[in-house]
Protein backbone atom coordinates (compact mmCIF):
# COMPACT_ATOMS: atom_id res chain seq x y z
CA UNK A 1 70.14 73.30 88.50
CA UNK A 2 71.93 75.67 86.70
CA UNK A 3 76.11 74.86 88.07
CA UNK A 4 77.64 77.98 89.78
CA UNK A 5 80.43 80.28 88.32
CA UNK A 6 82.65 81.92 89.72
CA UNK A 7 83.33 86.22 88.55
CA UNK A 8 85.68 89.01 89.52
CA UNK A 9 85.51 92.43 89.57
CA UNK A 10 88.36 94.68 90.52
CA UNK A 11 87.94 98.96 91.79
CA UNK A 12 90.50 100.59 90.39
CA UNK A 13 93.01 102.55 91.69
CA UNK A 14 91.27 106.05 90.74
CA UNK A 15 88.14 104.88 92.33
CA UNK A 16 89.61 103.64 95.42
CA UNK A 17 91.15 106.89 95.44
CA UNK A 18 87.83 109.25 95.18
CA UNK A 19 86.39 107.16 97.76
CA UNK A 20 83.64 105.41 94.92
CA UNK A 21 84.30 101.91 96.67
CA UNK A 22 80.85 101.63 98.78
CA UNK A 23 78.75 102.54 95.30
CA UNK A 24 80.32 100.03 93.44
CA UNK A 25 80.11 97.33 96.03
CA UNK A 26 76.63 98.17 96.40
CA UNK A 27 75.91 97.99 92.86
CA UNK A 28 77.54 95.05 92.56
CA UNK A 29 75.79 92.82 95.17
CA UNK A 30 72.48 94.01 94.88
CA UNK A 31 72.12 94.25 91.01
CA UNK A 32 73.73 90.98 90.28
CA UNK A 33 72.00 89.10 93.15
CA UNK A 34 75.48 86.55 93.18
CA UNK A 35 76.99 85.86 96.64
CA UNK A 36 80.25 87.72 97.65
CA UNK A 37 82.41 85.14 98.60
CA UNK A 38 86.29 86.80 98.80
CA UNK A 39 87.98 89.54 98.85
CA UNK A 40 91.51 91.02 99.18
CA UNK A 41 93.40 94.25 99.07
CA UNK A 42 96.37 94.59 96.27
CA UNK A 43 98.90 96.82 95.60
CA UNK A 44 100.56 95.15 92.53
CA UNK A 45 104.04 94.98 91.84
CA UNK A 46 105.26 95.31 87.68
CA UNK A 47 105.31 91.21 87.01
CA UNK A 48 101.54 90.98 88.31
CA UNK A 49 100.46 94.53 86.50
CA UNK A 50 102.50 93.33 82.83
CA UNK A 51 100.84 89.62 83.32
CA UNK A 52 98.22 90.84 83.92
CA UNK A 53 97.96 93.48 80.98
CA UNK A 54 99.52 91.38 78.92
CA UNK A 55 96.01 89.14 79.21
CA UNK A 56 93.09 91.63 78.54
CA UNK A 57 93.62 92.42 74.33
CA UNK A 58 91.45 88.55 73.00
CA UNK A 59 88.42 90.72 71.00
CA UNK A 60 88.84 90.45 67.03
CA UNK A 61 86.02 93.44 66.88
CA UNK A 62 88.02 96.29 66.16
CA UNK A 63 85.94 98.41 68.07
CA UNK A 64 86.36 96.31 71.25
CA UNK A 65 89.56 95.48 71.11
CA UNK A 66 90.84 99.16 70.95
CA UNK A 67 88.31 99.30 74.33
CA UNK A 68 91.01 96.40 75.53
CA UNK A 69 93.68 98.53 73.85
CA UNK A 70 92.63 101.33 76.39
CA UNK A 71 92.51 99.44 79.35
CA UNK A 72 95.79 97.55 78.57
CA UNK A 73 97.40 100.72 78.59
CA UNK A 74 95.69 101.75 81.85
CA UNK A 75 96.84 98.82 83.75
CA UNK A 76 100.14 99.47 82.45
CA UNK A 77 100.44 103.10 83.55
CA UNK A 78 97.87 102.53 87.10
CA UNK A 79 98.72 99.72 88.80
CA UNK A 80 102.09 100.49 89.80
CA UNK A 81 104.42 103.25 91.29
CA UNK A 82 103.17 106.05 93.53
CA UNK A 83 100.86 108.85 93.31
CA UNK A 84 100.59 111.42 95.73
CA UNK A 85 102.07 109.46 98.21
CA UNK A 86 100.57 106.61 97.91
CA UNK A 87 100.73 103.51 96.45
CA UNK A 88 98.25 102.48 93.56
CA UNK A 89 95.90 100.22 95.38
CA UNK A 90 92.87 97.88 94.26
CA UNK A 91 90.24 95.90 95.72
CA UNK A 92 89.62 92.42 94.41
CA UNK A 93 86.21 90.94 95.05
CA UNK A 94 85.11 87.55 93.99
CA UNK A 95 81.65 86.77 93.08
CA UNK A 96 80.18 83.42 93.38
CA UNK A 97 76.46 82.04 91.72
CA UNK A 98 74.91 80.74 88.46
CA UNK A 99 75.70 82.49 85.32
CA UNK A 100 77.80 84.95 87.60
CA UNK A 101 80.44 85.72 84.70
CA UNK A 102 77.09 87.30 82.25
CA UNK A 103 75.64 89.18 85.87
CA UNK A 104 78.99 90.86 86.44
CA UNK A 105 79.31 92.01 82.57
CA UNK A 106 76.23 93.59 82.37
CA UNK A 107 76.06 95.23 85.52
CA UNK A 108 79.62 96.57 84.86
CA UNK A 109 79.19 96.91 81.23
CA UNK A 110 81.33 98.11 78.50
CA UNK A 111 82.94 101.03 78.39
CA UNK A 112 82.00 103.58 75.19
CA UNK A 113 82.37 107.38 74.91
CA UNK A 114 78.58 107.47 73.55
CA UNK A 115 77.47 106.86 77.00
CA UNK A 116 76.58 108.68 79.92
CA UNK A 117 72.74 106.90 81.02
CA UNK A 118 74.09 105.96 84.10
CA UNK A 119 72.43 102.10 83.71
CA UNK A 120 75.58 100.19 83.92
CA UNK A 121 78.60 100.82 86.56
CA UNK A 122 81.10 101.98 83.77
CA UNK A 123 78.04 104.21 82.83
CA UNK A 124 78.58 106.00 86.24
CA UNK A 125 81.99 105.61 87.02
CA UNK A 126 84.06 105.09 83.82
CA UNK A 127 84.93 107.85 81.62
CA UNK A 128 85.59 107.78 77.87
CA UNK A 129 86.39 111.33 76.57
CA UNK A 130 87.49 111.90 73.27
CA UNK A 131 88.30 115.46 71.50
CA UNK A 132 86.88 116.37 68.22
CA UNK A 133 88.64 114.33 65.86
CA UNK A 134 88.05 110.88 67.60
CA UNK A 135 91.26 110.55 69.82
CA UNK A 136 90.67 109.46 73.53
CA UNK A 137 91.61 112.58 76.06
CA UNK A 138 90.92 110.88 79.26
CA UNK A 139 90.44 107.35 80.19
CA UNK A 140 88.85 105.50 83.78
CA UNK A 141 87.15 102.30 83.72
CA UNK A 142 86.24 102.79 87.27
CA UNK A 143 85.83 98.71 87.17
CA UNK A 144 87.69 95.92 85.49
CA UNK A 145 86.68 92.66 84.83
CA UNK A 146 86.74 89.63 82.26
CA UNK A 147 83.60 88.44 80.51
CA UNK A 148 84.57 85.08 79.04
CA UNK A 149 84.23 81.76 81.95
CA UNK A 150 87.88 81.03 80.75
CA UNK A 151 89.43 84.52 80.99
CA UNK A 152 87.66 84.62 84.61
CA UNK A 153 89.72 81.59 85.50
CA UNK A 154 92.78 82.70 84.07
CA UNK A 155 92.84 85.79 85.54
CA UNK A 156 91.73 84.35 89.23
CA UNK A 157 94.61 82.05 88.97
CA UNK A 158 97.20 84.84 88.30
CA UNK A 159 95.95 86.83 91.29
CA UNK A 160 95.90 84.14 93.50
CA UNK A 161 99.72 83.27 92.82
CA UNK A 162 100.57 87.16 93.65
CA UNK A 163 98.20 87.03 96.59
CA UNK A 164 100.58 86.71 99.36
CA UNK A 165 103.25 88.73 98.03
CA UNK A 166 101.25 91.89 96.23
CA UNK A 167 98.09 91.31 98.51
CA UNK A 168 96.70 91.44 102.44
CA UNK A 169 96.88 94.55 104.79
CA UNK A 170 98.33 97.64 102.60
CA UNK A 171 100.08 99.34 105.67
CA UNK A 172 102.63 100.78 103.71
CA UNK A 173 100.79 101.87 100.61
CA UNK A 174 100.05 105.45 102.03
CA UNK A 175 102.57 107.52 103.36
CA UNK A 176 101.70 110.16 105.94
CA UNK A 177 103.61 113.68 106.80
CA UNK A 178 106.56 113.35 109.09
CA UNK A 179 105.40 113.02 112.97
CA UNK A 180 102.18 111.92 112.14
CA UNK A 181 100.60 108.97 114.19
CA UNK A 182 98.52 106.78 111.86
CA UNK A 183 96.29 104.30 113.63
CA UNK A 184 94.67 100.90 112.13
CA UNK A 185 91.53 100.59 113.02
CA UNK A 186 88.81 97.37 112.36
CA UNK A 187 85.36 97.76 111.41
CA UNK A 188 83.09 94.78 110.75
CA UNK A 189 80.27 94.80 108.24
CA UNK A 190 77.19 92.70 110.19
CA UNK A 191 75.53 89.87 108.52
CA UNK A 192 72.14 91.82 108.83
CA UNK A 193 73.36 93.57 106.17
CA UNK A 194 73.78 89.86 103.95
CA UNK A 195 70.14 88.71 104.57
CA UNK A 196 69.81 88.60 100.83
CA UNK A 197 71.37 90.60 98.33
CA UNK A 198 71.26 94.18 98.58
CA UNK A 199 73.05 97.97 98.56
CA UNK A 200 73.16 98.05 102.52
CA UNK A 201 77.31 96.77 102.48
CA UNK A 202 78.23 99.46 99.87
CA UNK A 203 75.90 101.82 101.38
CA UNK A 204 77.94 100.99 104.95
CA UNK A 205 81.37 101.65 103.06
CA UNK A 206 79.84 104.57 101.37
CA UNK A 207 79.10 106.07 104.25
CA UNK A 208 82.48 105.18 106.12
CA UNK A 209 84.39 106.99 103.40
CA UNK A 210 83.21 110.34 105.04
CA UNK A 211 85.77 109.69 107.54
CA UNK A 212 88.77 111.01 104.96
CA UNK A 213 90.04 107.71 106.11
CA UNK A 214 92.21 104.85 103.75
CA UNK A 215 91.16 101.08 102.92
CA UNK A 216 93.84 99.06 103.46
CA UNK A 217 92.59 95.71 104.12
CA UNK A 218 89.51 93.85 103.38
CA UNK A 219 88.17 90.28 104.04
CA UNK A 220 84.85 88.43 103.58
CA UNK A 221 84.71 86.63 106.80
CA UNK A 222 82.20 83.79 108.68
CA UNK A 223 83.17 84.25 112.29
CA UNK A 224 82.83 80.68 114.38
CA UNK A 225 81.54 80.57 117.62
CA UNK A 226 85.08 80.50 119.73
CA UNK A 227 85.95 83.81 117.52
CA UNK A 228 82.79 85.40 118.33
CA UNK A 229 83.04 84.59 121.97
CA UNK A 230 86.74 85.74 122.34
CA UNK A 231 85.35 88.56 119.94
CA UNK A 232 82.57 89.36 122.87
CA UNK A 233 84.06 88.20 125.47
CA UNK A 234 84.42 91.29 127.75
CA UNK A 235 80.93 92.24 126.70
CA UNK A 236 79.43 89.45 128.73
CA UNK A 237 81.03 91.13 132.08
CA UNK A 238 79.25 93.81 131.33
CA UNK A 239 76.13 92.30 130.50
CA UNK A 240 75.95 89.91 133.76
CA UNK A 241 77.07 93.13 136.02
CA UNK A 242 73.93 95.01 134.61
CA UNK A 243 71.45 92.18 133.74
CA UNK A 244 71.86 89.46 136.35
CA UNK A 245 74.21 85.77 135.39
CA UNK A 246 71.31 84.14 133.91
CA UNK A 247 70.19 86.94 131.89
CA UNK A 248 72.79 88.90 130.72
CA UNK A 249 74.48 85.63 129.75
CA UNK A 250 71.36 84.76 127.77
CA UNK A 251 71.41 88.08 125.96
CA UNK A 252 75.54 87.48 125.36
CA UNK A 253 74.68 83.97 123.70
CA UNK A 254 72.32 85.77 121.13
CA UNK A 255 74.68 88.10 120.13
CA UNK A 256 77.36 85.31 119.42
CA UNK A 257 74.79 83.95 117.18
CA UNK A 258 73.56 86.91 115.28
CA UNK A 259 77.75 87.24 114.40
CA UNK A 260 78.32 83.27 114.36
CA UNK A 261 74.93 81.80 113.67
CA UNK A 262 74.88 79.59 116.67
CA UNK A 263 74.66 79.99 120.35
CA UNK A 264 77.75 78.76 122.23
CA UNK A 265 75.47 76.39 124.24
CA UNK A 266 74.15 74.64 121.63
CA UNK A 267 77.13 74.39 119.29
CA UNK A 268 79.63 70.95 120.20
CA UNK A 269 82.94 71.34 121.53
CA UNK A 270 84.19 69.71 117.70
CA UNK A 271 82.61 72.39 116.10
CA UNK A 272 83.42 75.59 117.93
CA UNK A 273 86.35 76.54 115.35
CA UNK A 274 84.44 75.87 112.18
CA UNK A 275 83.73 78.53 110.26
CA UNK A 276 79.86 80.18 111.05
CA UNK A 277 77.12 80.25 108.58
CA UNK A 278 76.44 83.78 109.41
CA UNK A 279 79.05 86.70 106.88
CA UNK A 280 80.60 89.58 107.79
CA UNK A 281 83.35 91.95 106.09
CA UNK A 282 86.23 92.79 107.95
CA UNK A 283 87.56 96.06 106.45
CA UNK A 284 90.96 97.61 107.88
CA UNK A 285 91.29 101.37 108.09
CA UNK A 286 93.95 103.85 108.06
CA UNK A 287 94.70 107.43 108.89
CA UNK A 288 95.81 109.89 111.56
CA UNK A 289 93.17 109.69 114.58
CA UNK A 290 91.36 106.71 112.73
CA UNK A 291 89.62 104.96 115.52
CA UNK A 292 87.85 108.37 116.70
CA UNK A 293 87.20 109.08 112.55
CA UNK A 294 85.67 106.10 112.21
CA UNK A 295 83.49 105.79 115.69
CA UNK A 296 81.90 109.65 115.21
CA UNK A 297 80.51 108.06 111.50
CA UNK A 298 79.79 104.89 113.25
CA UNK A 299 77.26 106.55 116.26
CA UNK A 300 76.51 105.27 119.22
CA UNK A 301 75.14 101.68 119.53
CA UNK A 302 71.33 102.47 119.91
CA UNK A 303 70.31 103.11 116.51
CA UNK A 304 67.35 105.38 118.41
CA UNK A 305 70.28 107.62 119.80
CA UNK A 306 72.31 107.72 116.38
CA UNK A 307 72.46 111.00 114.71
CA UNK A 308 71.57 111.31 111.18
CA UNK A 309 74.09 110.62 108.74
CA UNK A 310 75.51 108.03 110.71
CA UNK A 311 76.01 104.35 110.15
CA UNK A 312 73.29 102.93 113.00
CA UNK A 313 71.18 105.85 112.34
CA UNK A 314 71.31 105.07 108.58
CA UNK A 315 71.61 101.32 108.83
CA UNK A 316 70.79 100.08 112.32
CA UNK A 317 67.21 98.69 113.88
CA UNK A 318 67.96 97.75 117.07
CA UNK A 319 70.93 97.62 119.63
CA UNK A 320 71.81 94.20 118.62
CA UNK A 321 71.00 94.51 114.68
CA UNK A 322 73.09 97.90 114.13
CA UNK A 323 74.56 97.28 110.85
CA UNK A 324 78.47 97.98 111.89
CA UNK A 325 81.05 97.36 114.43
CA UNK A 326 83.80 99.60 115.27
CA UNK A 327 87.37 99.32 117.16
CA UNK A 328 86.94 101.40 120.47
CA UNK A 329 90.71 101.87 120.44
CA UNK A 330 93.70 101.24 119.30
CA UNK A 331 94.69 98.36 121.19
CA UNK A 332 90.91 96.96 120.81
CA UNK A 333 91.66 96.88 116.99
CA UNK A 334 95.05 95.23 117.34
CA UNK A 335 93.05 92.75 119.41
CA UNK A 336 90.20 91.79 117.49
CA UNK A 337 92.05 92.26 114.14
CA UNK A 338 94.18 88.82 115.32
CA UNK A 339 90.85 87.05 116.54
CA UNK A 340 89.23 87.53 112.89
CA UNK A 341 92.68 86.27 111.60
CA UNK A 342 92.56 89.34 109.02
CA UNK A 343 95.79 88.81 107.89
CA UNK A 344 95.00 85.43 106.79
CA UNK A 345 94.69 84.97 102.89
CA UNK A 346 90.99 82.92 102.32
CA UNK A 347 91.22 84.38 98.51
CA UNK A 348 93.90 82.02 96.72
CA UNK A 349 92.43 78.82 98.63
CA UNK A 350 88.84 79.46 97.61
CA UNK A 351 90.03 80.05 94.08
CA UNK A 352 92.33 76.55 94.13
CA UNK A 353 89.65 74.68 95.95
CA UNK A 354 86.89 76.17 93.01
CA UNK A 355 89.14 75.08 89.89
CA UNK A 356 90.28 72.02 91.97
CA UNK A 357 86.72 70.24 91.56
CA UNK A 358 85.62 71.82 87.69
C-alpha cells in the first residue's frame, strides 16, 4: 500500500479576487482524486509573506528557477497591504492521499509563457506574458504550490505557526463604504457532494460567487451527531407539527445522518461529540445584504421548485440531498456558525499530528 502524502495548494490573491475559487477547487478535487482534508482563510502579514518567499527559489535549471524568480517576486508584492480596499487574501487547502505531492503538480502545472492549452490549472488561470524581446509584462500564477515531499512539509509547517495569528474568519480584510451594513452569512457544502471525488464542491462555490459576495472564512468540517442535532434542532418541531411524533422524528433522524453519518438513536451517549464520518465545508460569506445574496443563488429547498441557475436546481436531487445549506438570517448564521465551531483552527493540528507520526 502505497503510504499517503500530504500536498498544498494555495488561490491567490488575484484569483480570489475575480471570483476563480469554485474552478480551481473543482479542478483540484476531481482531477487529482486526493481527499480534501483542511482548509483555512489567510490574510498574511510581511514575516509570513518574506518567510515564505524567501523559501520558493531551490531549482538549479535556469529556466525554472527564473519561474521561482517570478513567483518570489509575486509573493513579495501580493500577499500583503491593501488593494482596493481590501486586504490581499488566500485560501489554503490541504490535500491528503498517495503520491498527492506528483497529483497536485501536474494538475497545477508549471507556469510557461508558451502555453495557453488549457490542460493544466496554471494553463487556465496563470498568465505569463512577455513583450517582444523576452521580458515578462504581466505575471499570475493563479495557484501556488511546492512539488518536492520536503518543500510540502516545510512550507505546511510555516503556515501552520502563522495560522492563528494571519489565519481564520477574514472580517476585516474588506472594507465597505461608510453606513453600509455588512452581514456574515454561513453556507455549508453537503457531503453528497464528497461521495467520491468530483467538480460538484467547486461547481457549488462557482456558482455562489454570482452573489458579488466575499470569502472570508472556510473550513473542511465532519459534523458529529450532537452538532447536527443542535444544527437541526428546530427543524424537528416542524417536522413532528406536520408529519406526526413518530414520523417526522424518523425523517429528522435521517437528516442528522446524511450531515453526521449516524442516526442519533443509534449512536452512544460516549460518542455523540466525536467527529462524523460524513464532510462538509463550512464557507463564511461577506457583503452588504449577504444572507438574501446568498439564499436567491441558493433556491428553495425542493430541487423540483429551484430555478435554473441555482444551487439545488444545479446541484440538488431531492429535498434532503440538495447539495447546499444556507443561513436564513442573520442571527441563524451567528447561531450555527458557533455550533460548527468555525472559528476553530483544525489546519495547524492536522499538519502537527501528520509530521508527528512520519
Amino acid at each position: 500500500m502505497q503510504t499517503e502524502e500530504l500536498a498544498y495548494a494555495i488561490v491567490t490573491p488575484y484569483s480570489m479576487r475575480k471570483s476563480r475559487t469554485g474552478g480551481i477547487v473543482g479542478r483540484l478535487i476531481s482531477r487529482t482524486g486526493l481527499d480534501l482534508v483542511a482548509g483555512r482563510m489567510f490574510a498574511p502579514g510581511a514575516e509570513l509573506a518574506k518567510r515564505y518567499a524567501d523559501s520558493i527559489v531551490t531549482e538549479t535549471d535556469p529556466r525554472h528557477r527564473a519561474t521561482q524568480e517570478l513567483i518570489r517576486q509575486y509573493i513579495l508584492k501580493n500577499f500583503t497591504g491593501e488593494k482596493n480596499g481590501q486586504r490581499p487574501r488566500v485560501l489554503f487547502l490541504i490535500f491528503r492521499g498517495p503520491d498527492a505531492v506528483e497529483k497536485i503538480h501536474r494538475t497545477v502545472g508549471h507556469i510557461v509563457h508558451e502555453r495557453t492549452s488549457g490542460e493544466t490549472i496554471r494553463d487556465t488561470y496563470g498568465d505569463y506574458i512577455t513583450d517582444d524581446s523576452g521580458n515578462v509584462t504581466y505575471f499570475e500564477p493563479g495557484v501556488l504550490a511546492a512539488f518536492d515531499p520536503k518543500a510540502v512539509g516545510r512550507d505546511l509547517k510555516l503556515w501552520a505557526d502563522f495560522s492563528d495569528s494571519d489565519g481564520g474568519i477574514l472580517d476585516r480584510a474588506v472594507s465597505y463604504r461608510p453606513n453600509a451594513q455588512a452581514e456574515k452569512t454561513l453556507v455549508l457544502i453537503k457531503p453528497d457532494n464528497f461521495k467520491f471525488p468530483n467538480l460538484r464542491p467547486g461547481g457549488v462555490i462557482e456558482v455562489f460567487s454570482r452573489s458579488g459576495l466575499t470569502i472570508i472564512g472556510f473550513k473542511v468540517h465532519c459534523m458529529s451527531v450532537a452538532q447536527a442535532e443542535e444544527f437541526y434542532g428546530p427543524v424537528l418541531l416542524v417536522l413532528e407539527e406536520k408529519l406526526g411524533p413518530k414520523s417526522g422524528r424518523e425523517n429528522w433522524e435521517s437528516i442528522i445522518e446524511f450531515m453526521a453519518g449516524r442516526k442519533p438513536s443509534e449512536c452512544p451517549p460516549a460518542e455523540r461529540d466525536a467527529p462524523g464520518t460524513e464532510k462538509s465545508i463550512a464557507i463564511v460569506y461577506q457583503g452588504v445584504d449577504a444572507v438574501r445574496k446568498i439564499r436567491d443563488v441558493l433556491g428553495p429547498t425542493d430541487p423540483a421548485k429551484a430555478p435554473p441557475g441555482s444551487i439545488r436546481r444545479e446541484f440538488g436531487q431531492t429535498i434532503m440531498i440538495n447539495a447546499a445549506h444556507a443561513s436564513d438570517s442573520p442571527e441563524n448564521a451567528k447561531r450555527e456558525m458557533a455550533i460548527v465551531q468555525i472559528d476553530e483552527n483544525n489546519f495547524k493540528p492536522l499538519i502537527e499530528n501528520f509530521y508527528r507520526h512520519q
